[in-house]
N, C-alpha and C. Protein backbone atom coordinates (compact mmCIF):
# COMPACT_ATOMS: atom_id res chain seq x y z
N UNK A 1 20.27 -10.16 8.27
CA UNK A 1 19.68 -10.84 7.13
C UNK A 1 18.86 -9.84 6.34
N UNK A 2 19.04 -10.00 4.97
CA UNK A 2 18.15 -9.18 3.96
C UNK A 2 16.81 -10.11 3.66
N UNK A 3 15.97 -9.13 3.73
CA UNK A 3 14.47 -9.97 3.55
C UNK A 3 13.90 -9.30 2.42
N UNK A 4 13.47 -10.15 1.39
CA UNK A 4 13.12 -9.52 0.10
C UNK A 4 11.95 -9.79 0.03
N UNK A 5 10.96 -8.84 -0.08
CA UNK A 5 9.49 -9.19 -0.50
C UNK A 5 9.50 -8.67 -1.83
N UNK A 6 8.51 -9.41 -2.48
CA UNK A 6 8.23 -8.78 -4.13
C UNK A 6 6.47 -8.82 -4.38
N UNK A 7 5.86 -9.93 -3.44
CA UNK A 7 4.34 -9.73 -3.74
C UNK A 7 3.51 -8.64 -3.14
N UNK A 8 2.78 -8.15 -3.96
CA UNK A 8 1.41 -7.22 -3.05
C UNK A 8 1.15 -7.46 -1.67
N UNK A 9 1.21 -6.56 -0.90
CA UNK A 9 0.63 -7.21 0.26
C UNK A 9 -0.64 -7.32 0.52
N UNK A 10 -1.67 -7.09 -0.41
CA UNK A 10 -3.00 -6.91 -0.71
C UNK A 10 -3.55 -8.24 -1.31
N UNK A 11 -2.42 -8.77 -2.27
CA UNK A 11 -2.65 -10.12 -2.86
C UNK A 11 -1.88 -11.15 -2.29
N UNK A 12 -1.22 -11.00 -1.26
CA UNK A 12 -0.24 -12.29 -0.60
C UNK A 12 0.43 -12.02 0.94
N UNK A 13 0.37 -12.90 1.58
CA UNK A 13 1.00 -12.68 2.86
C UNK A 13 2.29 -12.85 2.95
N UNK A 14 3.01 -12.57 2.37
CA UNK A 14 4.85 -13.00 1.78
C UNK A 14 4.93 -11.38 3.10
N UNK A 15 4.24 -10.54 3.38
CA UNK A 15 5.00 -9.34 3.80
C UNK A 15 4.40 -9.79 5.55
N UNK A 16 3.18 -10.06 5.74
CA UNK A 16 2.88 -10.08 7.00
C UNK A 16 3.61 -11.45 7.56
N UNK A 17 4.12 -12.57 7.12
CA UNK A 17 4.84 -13.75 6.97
C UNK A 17 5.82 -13.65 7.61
N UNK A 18 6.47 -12.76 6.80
CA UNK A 18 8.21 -11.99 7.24
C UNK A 18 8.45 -11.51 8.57
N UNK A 19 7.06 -10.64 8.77
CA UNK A 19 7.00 -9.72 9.89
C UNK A 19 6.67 -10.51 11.17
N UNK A 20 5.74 -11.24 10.94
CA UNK A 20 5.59 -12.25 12.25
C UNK A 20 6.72 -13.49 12.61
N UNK A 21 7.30 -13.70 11.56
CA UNK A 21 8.49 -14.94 12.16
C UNK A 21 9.94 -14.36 12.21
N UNK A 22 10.32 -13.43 10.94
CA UNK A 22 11.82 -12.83 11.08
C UNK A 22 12.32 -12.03 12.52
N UNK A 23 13.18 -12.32 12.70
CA UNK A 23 13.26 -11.60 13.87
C UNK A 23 14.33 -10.30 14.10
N UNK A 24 14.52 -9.79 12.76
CA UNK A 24 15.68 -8.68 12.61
C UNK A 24 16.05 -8.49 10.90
N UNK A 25 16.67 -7.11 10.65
CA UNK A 25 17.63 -6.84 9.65
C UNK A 25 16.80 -6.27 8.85
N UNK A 26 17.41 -6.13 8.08
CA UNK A 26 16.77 -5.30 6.49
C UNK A 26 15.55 -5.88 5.77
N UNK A 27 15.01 -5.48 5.55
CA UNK A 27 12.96 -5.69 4.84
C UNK A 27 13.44 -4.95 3.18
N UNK A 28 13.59 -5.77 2.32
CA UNK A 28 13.76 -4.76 0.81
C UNK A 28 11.96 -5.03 -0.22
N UNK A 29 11.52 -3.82 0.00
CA UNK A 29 10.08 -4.40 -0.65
C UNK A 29 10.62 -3.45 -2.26
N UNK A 30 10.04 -4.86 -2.97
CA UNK A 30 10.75 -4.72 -4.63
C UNK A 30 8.92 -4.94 -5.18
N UNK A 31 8.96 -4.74 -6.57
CA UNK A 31 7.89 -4.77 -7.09
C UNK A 31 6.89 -4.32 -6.96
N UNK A 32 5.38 -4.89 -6.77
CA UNK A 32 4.30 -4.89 -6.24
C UNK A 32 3.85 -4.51 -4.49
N UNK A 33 5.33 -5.19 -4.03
CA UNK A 33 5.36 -4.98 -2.20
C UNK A 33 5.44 -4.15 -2.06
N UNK A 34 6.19 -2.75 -2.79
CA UNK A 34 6.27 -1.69 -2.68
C UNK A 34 5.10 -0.54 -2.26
N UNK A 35 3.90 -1.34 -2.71
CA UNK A 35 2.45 -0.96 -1.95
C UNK A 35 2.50 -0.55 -0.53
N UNK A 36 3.42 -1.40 0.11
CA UNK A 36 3.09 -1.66 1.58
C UNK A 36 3.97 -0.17 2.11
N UNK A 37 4.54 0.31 1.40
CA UNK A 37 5.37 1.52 1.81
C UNK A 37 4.25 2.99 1.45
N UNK A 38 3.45 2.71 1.07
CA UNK A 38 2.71 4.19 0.87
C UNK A 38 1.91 4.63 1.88
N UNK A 39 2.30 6.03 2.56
CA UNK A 39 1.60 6.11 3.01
C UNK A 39 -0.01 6.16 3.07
N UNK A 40 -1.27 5.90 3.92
CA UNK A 40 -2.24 6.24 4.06
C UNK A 40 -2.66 4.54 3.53
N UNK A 41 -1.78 3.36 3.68
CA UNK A 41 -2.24 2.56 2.72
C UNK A 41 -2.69 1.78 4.16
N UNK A 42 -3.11 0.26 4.09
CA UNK A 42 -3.65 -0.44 5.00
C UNK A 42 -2.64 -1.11 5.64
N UNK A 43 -1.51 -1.17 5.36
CA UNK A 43 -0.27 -1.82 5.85
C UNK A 43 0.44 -0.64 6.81
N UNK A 44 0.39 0.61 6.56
CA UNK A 44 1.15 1.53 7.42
C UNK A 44 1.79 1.84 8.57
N UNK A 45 0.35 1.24 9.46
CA UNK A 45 0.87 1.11 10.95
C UNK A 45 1.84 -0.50 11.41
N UNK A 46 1.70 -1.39 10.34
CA UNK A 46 2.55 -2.52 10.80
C UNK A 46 3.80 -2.19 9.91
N UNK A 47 4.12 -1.31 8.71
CA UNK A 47 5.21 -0.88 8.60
C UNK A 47 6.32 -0.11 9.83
N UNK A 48 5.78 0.64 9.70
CA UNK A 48 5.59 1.95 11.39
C UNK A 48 6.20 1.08 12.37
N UNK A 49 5.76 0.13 12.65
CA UNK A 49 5.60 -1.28 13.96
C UNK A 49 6.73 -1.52 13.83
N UNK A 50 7.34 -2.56 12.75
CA UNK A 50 8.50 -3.21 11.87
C UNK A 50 9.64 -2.37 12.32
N UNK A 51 9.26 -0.96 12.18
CA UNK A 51 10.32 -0.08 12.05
C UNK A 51 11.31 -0.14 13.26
N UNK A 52 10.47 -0.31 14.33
CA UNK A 52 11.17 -0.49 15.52
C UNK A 52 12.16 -2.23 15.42
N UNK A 53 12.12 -3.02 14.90
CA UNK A 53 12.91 -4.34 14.56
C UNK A 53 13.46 -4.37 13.47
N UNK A 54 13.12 -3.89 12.61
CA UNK A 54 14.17 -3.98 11.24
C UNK A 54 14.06 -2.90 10.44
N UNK A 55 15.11 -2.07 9.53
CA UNK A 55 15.44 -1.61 8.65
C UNK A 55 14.95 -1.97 7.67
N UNK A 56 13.55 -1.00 7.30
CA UNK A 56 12.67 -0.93 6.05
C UNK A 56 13.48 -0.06 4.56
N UNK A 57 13.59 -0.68 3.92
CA UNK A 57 13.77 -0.07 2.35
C UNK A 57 13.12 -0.45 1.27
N UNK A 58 12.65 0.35 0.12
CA UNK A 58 11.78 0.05 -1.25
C UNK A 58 12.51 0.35 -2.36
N UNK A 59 12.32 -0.17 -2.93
CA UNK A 59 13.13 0.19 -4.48
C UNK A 59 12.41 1.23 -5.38
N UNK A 60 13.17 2.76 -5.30
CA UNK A 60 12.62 4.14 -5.72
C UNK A 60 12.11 3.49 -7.19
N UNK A 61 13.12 2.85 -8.22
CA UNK A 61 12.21 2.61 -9.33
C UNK A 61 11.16 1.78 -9.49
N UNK A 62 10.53 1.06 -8.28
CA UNK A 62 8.97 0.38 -8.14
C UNK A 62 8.52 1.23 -7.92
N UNK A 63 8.57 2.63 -7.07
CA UNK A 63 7.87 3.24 -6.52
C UNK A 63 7.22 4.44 -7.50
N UNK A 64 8.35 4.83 -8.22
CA UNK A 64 8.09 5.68 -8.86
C UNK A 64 7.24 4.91 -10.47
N UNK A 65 7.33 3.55 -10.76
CA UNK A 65 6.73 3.05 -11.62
C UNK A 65 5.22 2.75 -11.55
N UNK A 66 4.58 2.73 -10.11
CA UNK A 66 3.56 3.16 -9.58
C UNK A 66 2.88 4.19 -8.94
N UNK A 67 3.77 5.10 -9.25
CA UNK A 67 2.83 6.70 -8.65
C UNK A 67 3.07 7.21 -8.01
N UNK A 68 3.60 6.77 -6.72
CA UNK A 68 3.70 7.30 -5.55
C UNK A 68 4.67 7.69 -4.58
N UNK A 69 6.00 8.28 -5.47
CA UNK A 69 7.22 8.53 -4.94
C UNK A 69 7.50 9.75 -3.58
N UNK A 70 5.97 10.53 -3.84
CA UNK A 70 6.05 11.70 -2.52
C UNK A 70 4.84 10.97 -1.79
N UNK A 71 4.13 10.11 -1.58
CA UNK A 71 3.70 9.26 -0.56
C UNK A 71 4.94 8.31 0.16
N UNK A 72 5.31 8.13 0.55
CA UNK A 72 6.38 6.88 1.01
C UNK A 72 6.33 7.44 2.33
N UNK A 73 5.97 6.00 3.14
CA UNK A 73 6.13 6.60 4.54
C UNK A 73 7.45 6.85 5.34
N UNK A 74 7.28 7.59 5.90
CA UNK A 74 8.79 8.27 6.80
C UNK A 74 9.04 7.44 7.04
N UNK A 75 10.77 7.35 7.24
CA UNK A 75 11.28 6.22 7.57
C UNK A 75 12.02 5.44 7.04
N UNK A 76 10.73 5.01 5.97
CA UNK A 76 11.17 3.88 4.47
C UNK A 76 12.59 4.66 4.21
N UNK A 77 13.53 3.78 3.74
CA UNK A 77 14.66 4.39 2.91
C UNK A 77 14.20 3.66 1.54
N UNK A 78 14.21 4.97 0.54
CA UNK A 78 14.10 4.51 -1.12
C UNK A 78 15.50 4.24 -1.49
N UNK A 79 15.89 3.09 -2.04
CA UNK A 79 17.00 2.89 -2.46
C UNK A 79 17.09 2.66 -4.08
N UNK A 80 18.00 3.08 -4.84
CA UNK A 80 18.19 2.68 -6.08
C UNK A 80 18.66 0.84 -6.52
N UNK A 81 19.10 0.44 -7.50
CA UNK A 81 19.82 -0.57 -7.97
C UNK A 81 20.79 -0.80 -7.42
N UNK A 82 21.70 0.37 -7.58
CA UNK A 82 23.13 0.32 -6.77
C UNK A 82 22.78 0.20 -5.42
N UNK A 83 21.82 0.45 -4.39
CA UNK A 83 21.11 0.23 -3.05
C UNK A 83 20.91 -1.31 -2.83
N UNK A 84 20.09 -1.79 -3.87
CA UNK A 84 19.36 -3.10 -3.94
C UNK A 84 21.02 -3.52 -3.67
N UNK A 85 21.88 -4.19 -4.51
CA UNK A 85 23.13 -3.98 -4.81
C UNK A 85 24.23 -3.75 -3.19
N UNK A 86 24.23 -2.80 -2.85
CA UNK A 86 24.78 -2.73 -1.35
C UNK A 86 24.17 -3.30 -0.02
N UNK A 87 22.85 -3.05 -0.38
CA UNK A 87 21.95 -4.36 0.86
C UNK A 87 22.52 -5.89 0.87
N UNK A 88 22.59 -6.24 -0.47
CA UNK A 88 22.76 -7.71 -0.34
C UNK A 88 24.37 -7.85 -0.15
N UNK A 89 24.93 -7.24 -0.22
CA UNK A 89 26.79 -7.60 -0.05
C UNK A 89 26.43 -6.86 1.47
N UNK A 90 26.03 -6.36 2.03
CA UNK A 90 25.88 -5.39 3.43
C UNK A 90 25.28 -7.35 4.08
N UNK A 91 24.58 -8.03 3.84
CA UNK A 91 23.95 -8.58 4.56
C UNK A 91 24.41 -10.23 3.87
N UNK A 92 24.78 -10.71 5.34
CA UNK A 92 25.60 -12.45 4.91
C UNK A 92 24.67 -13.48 4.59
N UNK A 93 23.19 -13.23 4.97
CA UNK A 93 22.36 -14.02 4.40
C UNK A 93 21.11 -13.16 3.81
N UNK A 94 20.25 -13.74 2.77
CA UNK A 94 19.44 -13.32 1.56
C UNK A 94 18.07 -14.09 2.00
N UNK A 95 16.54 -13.81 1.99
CA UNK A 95 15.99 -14.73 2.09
C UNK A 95 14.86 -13.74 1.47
N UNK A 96 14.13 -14.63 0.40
CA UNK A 96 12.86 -13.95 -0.01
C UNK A 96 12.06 -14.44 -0.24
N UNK A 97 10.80 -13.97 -0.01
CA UNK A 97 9.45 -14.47 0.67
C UNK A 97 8.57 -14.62 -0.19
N UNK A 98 8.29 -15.70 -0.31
CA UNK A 98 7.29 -16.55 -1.64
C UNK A 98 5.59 -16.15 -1.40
């Protein structure tokens, strides 16, 4: 399953939500969620955590629309459009987190 976050994880629990009930597959943090991928940020070590249960990816053009394209923690895969795009045909169900 593809898991789409799009809110801050600073302003919404849509990312810690995911992480405590999903139980597998791909994590795509789009938008604002894209926070949760920088390193040195307050989310890091439960990214890190995640890593061991699901396949973390961010969308390079959130990332880079906020600053921080050589922060991204190891690991993260930055994916493009065409990425966003192959996750969701890669994965038979879609679910994103309000």
């Amino acid at each position: 399953m593809l898991h789409i976050i799009n809110k801050s994880p600073l302003s919404s629990c849509a990312l810690e939500s995911c992480l405590r009930i999903a139980q597998g597959g791909d994590i795509l943090l789009i938008e604002d969620a894209v926070y949760a991928a920088a390193s040195g940020s307050a989310l890091e070590d439960k990214i890190r955590e995640a890593m061991g249960r699901f396949r973390v990816h961010a969308l390079m053009p959130d990332i880079d629309a906020r600053g921080f394209s050589e922060r991204v923690i190891e690991g993260v895969s930055k994916v493009d459009y065409g990425g966003f795009v192959d996750l969701v045909a890669a994965n038979e169900n879609c679910q994103s987190w309000l």
